[in-house]
N, C-alpha and C. Protein backbone atom coordinates (compact mmCIF):
# COMPACT_ATOMS: atom_id res chain seq x y z
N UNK A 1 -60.02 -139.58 -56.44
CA UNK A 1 -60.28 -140.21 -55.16
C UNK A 1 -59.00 -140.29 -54.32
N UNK A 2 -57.80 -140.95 -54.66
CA UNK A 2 -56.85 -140.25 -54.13
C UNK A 2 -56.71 -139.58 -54.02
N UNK A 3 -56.55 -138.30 -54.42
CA UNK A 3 -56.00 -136.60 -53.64
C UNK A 3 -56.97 -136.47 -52.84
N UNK A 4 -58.30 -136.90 -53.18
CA UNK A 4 -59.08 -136.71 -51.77
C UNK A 4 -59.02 -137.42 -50.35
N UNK A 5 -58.39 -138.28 -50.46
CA UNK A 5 -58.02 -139.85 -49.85
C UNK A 5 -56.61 -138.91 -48.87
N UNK A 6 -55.50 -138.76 -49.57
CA UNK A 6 -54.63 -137.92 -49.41
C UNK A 6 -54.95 -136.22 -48.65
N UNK A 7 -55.67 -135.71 -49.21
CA UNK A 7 -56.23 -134.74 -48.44
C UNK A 7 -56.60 -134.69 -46.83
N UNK A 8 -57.57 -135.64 -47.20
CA UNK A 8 -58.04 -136.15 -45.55
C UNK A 8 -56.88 -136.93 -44.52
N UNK A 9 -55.89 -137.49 -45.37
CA UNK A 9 -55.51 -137.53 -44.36
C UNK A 9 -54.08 -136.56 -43.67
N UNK A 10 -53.78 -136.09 -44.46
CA UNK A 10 -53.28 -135.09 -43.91
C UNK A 10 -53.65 -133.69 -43.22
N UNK A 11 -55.46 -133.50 -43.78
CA UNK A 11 -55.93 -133.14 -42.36
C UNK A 11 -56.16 -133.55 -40.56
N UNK A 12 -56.14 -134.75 -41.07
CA UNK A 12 -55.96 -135.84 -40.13
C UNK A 12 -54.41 -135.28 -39.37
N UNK A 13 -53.62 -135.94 -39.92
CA UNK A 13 -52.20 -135.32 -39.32
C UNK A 13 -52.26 -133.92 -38.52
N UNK A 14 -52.55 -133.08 -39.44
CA UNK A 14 -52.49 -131.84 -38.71
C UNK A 14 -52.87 -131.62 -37.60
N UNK A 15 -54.20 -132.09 -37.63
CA UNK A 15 -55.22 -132.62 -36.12
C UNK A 15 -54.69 -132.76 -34.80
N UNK A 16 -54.13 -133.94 -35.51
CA UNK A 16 -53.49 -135.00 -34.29
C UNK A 16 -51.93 -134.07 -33.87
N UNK A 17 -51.26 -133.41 -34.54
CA UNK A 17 -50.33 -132.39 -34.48
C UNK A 17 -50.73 -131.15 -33.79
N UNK A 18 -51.33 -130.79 -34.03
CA UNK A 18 -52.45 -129.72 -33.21
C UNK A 18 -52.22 -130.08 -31.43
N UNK A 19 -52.70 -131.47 -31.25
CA UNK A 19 -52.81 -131.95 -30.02
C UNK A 19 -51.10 -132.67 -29.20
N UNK A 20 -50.70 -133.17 -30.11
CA UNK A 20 -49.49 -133.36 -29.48
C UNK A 20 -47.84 -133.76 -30.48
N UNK A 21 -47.64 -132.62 -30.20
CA UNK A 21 -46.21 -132.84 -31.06
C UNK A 21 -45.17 -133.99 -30.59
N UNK A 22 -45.04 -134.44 -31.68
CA UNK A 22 -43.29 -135.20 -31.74
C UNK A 22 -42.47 -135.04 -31.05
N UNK A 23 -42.09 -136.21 -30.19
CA UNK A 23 -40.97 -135.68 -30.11
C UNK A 23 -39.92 -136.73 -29.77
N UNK A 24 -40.23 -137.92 -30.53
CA UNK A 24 -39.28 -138.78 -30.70
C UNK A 24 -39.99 -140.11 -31.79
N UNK A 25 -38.93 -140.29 -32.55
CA UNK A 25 -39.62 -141.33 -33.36
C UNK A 25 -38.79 -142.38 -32.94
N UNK A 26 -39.25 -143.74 -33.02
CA UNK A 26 -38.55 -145.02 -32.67
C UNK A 26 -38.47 -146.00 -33.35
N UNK A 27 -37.67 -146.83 -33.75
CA UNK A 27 -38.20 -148.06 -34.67
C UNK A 27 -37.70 -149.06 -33.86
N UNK A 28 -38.48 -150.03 -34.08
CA UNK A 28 -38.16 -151.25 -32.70
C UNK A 28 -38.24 -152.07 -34.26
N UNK A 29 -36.61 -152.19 -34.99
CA UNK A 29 -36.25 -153.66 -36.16
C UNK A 29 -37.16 -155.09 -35.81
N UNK A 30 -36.47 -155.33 -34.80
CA UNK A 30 -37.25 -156.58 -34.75
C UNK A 30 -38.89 -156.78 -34.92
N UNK A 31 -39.47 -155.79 -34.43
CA UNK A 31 -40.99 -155.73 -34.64
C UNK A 31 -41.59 -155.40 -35.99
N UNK A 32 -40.45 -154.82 -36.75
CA UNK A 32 -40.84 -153.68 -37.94
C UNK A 32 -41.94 -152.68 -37.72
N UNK A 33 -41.58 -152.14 -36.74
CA UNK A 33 -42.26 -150.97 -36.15
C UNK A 33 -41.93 -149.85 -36.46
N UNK A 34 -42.43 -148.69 -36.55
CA UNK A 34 -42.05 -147.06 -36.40
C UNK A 34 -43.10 -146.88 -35.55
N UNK A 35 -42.51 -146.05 -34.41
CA UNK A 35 -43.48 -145.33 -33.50
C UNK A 35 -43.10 -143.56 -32.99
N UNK A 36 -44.28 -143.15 -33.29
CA UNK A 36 -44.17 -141.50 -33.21
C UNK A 36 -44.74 -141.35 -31.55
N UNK A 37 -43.74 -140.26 -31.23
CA UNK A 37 -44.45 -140.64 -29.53
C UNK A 37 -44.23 -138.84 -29.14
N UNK A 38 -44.99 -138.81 -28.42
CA UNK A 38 -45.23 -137.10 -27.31
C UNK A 38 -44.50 -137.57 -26.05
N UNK A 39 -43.81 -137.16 -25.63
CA UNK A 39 -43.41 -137.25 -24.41
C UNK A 39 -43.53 -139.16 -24.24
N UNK A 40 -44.14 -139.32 -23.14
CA UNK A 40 -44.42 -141.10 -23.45
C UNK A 40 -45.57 -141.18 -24.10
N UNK A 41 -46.21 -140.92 -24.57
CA UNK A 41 -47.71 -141.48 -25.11
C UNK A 41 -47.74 -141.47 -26.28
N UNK A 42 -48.05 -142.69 -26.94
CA UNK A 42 -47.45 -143.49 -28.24
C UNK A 42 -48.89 -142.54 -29.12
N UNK A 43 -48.60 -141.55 -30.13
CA UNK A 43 -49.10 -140.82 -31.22
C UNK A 43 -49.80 -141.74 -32.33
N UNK A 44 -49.12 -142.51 -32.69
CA UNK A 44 -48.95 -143.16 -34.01
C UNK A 44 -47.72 -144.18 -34.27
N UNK A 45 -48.37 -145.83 -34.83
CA UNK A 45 -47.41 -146.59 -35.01
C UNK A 45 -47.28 -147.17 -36.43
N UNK A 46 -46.27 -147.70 -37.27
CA UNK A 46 -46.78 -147.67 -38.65
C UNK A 46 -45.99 -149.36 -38.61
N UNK A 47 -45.87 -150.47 -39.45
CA UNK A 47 -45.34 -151.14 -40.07
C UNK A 47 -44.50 -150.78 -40.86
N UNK A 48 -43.08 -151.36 -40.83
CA UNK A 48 -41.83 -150.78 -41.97
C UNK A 48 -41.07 -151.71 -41.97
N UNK A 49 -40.29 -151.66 -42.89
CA UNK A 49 -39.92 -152.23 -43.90
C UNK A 49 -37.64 -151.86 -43.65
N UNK A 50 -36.74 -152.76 -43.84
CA UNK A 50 -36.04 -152.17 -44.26
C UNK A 50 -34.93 -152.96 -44.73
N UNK A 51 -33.58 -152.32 -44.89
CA UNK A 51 -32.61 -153.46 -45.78
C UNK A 51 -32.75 -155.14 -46.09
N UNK A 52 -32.24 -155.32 -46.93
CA UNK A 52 -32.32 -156.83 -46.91
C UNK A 52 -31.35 -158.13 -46.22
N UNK A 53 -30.50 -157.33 -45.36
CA UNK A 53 -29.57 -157.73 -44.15
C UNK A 53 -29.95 -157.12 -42.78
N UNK A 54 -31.01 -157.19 -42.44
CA UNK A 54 -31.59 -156.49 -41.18
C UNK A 54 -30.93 -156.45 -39.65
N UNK A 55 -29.99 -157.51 -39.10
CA UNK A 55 -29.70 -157.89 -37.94
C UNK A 55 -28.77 -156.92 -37.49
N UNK A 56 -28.60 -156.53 -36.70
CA UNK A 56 -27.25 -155.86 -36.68
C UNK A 56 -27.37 -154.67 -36.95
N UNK A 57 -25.97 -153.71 -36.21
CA UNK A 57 -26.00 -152.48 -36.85
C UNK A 57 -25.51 -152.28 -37.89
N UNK A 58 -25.63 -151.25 -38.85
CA UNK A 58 -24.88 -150.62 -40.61
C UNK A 58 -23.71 -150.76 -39.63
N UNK A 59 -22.84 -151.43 -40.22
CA UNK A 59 -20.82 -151.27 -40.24
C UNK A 59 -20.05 -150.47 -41.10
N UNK A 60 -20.77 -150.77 -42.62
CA UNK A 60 -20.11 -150.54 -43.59
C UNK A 60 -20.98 -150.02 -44.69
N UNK A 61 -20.82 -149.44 -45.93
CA UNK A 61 -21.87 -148.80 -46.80
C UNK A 61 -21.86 -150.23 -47.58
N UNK A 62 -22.64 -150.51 -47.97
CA UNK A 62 -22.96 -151.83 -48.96
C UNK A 62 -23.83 -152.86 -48.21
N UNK A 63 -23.82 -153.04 -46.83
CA UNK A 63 -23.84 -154.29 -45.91
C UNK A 63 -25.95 -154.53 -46.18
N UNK A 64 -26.63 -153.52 -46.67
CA UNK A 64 -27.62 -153.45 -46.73
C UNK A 64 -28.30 -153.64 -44.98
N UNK A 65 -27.84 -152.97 -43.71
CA UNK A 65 -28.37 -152.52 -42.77
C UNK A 65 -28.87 -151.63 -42.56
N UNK A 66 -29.59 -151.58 -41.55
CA UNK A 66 -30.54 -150.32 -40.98
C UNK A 66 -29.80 -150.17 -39.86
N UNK A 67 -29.18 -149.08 -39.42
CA UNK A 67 -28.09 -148.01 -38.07
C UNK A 67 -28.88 -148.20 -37.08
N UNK A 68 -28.23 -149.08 -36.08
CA UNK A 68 -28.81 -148.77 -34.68
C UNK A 68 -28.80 -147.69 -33.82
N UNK A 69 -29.69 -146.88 -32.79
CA UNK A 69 -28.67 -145.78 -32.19
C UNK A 69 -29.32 -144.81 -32.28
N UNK A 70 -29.26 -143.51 -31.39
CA UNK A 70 -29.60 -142.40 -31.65
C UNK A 70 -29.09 -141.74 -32.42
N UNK A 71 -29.96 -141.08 -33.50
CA UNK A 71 -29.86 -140.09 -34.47
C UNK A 71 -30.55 -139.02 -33.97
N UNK A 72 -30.46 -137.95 -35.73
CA UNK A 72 -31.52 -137.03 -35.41
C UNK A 72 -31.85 -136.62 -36.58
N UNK A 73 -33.50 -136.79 -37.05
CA UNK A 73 -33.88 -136.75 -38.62
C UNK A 73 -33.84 -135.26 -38.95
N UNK A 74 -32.41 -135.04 -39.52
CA UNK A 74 -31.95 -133.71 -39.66
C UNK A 74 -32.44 -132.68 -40.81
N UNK A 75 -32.91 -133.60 -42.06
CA UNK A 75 -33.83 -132.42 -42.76
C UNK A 75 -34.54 -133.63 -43.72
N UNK A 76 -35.54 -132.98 -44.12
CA UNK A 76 -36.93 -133.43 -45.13
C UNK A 76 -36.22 -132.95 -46.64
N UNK A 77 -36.46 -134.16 -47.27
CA UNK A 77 -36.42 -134.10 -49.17
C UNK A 77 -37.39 -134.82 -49.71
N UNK A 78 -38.06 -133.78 -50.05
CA UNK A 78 -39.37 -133.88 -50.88
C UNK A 78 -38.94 -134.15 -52.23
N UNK A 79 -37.25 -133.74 -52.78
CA UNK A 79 -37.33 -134.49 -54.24
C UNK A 79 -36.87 -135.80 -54.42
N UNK A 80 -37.02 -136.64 -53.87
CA UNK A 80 -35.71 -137.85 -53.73
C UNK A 80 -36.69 -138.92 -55.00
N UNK A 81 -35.87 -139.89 -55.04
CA UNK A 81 -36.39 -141.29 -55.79
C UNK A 81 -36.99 -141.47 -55.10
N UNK A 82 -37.95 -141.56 -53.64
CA UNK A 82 -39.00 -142.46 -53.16
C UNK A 82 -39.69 -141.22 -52.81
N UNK A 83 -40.78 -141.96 -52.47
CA UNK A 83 -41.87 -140.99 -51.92
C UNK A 83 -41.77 -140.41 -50.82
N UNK A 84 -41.12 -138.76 -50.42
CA UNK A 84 -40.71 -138.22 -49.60
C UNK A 84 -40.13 -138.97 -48.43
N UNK A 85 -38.91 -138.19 -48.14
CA UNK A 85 -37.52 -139.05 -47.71
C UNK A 85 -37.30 -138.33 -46.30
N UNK A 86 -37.00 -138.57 -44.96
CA UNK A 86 -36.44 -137.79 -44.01
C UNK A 86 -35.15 -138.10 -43.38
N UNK A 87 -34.22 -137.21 -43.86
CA UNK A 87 -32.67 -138.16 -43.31
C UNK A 87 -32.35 -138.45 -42.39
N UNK A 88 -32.09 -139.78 -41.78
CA UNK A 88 -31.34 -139.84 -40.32
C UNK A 88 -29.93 -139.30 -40.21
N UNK A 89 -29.08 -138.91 -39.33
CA UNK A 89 -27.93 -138.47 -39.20
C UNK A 89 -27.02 -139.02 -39.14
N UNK A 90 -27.16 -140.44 -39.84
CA UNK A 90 -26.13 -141.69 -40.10
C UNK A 90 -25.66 -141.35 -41.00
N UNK A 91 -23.71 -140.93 -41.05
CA UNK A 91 -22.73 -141.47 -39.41
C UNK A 91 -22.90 -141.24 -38.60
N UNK A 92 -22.97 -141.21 -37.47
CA UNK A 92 -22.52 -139.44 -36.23
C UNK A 92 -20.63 -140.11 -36.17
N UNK A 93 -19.87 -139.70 -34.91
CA UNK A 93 -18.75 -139.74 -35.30
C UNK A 93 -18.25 -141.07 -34.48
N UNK A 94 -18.77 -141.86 -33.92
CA UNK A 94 -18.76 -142.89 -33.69
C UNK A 94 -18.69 -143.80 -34.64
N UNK A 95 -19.88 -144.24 -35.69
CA UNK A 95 -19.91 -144.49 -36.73
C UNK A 95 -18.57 -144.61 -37.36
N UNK A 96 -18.11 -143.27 -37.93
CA UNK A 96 -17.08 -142.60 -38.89
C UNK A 96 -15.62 -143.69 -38.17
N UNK A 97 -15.65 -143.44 -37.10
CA UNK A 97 -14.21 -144.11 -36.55
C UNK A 97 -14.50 -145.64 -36.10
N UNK A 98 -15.99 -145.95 -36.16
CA UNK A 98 -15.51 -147.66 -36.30
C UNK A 98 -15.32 -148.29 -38.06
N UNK A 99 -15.86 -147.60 -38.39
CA UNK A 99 -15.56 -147.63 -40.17
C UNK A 99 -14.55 -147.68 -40.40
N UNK A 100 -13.91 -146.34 -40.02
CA UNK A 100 -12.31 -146.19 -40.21
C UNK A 100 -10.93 -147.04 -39.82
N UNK A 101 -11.52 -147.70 -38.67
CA UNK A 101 -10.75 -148.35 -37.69
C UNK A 101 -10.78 -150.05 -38.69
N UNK A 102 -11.63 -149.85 -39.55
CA UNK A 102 -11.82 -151.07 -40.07
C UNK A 102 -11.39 -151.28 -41.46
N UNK A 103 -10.82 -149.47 -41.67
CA UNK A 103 -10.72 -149.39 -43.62
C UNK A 103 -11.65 -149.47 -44.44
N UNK A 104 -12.90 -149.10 -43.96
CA UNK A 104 -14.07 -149.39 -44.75
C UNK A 104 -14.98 -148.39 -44.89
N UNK A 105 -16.00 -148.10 -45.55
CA UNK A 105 -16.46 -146.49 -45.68
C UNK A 105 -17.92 -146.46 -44.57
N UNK A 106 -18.47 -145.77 -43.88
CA UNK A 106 -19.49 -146.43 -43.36
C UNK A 106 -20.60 -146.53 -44.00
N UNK A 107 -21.17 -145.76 -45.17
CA UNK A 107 -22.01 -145.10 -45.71
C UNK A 107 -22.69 -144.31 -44.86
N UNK A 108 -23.88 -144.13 -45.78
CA UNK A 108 -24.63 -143.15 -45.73
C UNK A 108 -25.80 -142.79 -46.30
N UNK A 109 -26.59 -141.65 -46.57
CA UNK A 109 -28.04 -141.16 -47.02
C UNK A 109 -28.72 -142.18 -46.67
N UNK A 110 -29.04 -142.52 -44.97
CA UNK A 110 -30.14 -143.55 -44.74
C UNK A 110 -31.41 -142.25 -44.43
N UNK A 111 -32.57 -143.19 -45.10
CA UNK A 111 -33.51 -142.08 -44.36
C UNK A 111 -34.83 -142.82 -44.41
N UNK A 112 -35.75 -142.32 -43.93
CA UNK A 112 -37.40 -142.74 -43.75
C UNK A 112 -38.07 -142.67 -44.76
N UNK A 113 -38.65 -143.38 -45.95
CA UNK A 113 -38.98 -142.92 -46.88
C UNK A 113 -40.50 -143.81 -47.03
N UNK A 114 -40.92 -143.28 -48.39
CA UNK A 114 -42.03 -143.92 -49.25
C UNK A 114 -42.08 -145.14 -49.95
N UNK A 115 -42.55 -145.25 -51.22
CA UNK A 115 -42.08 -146.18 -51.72
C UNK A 115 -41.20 -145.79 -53.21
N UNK A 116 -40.97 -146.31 -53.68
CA UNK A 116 -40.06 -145.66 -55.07
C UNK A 116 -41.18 -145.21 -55.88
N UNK A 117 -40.90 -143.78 -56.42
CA UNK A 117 -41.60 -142.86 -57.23
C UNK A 117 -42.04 -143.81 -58.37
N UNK A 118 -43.34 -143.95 -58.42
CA UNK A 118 -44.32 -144.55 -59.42
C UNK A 118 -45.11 -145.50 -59.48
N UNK A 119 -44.02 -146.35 -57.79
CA UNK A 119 -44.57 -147.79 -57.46
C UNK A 119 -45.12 -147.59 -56.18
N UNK A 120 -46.19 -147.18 -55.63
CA UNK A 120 -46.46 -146.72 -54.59
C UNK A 120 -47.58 -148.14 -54.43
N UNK A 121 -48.42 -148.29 -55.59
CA UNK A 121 -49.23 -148.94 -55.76
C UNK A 121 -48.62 -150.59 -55.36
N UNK A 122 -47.10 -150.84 -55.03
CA UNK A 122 -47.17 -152.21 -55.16
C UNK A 122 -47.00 -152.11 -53.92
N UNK A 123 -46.96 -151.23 -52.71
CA UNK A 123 -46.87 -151.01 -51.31
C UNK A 123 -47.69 -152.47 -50.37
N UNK A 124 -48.51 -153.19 -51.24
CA UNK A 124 -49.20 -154.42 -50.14
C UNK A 124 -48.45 -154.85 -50.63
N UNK A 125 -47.82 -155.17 -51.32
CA UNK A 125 -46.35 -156.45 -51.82
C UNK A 125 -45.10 -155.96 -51.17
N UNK A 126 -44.69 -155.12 -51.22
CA UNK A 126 -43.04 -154.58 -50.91
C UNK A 126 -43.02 -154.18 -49.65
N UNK A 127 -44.13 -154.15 -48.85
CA UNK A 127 -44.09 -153.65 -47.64
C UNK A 127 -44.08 -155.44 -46.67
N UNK A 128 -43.86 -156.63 -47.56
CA UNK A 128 -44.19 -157.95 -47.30
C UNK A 128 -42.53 -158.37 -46.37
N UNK A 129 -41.46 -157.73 -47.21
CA UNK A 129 -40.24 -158.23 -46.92
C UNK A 129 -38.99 -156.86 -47.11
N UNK A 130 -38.29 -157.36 -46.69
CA UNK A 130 -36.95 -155.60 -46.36
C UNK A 130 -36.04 -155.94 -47.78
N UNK A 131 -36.77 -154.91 -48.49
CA UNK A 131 -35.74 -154.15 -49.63
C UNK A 131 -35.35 -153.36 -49.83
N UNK A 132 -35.06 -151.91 -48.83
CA UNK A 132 -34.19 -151.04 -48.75
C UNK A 132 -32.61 -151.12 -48.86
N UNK A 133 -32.13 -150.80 -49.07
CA UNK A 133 -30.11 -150.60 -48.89
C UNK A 133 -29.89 -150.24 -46.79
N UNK A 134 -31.12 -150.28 -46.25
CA UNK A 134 -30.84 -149.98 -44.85
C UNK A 134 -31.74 -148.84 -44.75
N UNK A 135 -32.50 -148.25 -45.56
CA UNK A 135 -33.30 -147.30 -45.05
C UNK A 135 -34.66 -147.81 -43.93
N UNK A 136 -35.44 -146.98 -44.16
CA UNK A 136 -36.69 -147.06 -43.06
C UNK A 136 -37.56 -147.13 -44.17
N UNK A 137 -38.70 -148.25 -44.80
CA UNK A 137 -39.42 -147.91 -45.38
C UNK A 137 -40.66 -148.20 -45.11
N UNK A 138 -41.96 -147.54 -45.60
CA UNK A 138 -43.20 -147.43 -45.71
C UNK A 138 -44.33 -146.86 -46.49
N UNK A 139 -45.80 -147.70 -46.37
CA UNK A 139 -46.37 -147.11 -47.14
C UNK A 139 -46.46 -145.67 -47.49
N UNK A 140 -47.12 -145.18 -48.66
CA UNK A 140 -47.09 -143.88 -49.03
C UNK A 140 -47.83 -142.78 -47.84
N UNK A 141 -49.18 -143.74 -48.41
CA UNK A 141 -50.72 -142.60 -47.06
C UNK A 141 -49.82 -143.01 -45.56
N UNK A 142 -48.75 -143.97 -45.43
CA UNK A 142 -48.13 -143.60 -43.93
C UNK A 142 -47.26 -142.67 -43.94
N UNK A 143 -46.27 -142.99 -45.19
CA UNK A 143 -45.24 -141.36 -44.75
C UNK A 143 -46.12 -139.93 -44.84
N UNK A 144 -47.29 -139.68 -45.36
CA UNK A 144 -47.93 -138.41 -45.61
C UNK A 144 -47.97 -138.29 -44.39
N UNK A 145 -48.71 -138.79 -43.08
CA UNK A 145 -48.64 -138.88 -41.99
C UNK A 145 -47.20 -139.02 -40.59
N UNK A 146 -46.32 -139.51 -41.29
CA UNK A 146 -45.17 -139.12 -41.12
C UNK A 146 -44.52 -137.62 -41.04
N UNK A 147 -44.55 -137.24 -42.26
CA UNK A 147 -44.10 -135.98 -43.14
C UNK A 147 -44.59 -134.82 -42.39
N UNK A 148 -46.43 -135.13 -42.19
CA UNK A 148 -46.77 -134.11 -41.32
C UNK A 148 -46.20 -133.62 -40.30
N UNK A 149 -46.36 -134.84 -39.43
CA UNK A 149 -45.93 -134.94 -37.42
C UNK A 149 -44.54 -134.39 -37.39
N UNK A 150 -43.39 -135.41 -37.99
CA UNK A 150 -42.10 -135.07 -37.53
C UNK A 150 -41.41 -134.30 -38.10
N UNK A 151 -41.19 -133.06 -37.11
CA UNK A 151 -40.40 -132.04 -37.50
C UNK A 151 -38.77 -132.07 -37.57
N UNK A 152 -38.05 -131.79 -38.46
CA UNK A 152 -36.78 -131.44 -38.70
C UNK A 152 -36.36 -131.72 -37.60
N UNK A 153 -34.99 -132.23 -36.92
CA UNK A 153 -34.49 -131.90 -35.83
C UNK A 153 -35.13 -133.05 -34.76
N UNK A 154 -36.22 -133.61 -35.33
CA UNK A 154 -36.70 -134.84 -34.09
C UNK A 154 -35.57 -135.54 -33.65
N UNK A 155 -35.51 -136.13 -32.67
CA UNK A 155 -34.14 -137.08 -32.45
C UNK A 155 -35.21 -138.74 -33.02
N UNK A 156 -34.16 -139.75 -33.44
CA UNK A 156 -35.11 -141.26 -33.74
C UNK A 156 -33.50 -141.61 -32.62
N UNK A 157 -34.39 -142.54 -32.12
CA UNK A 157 -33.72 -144.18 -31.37
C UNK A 157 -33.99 -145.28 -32.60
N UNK A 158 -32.87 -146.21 -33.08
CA UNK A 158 -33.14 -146.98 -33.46
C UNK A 158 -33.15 -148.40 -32.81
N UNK A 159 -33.57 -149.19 -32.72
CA UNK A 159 -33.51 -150.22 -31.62
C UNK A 159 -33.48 -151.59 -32.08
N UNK A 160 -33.08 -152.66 -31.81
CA UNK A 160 -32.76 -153.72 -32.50
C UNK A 160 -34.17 -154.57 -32.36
């Protein structure tokens, strides 16, 4: 019933891809929003999830934030620890030199993901409160729908 569950909806995706491509994803933190948008007209919006220090932009690697700012989700990893991962381009070089300026590393590998490989199932619990290290997280059947729409190279706004 899942793979069929799964099936459909990534026919679904395709669909809706068919009709209007990506071309900017957004997360509005404060709302715990992700929104997939065509030009202006809002595609798809999901509930997410992320670090457990939310306010603010990532400064430093450890701080458990989510990067304010334009990125650009530069490539898809289908093997990661969570359920398919899309990287944001956190540092860019802004980033790198307020880090630096501070002696501190900025981190890094933030990305859009699933839930951790095996626990997909506790997604109505963990999707309750932000336990990422600063990533973007969400249910599974949402990133499949994710995964579909946004192509390599999308630019994301992150927004406070």
């Amino acid at each position: 019933m899942r793979y069929l569950l799964a099936a459909l909806l990534l026919l679904f995706a395709q669909a809706v891809c068919a009709e209007s491509a990506v071309t900017l994803v957004r997360v509005l933190k404060s709302d715990h929003k992700l929104q997939l948008l065509s030009g202006e007209k809002l595609v798809h919006e999901f509930h997410v999830v992320f670090g457990a220090n939310p306010k603010g932009h990532k400064m430093q690697e450890g701080d458990e934030r989510t990067p304010e700012g334009s990125y650009i989700l530069d490539y898809k990893k289908s093997n990661s620890a969570f359920y398919r991962a899309i990287h944001i381009s956190y540092p860019n070089a802004k980033d790198i030199a307020s880090a630096k300026s501070r002696d501190v590393k900025p981190g890094g590998e933030i990305m859009i993901h699933g839930q951790k490989n095996g626990l997909g199932w506790l997604s109505s619990i963990s999707q309750r409160f932000n336990w990422t290290n600063g990533c973007v997280a969400l249910p599974n059947r949402d990133m499949d729908v994710v995964w579909a729409l946004v192509k390599e190279g999308t630019p994301i706004e992150i927004l406070p």
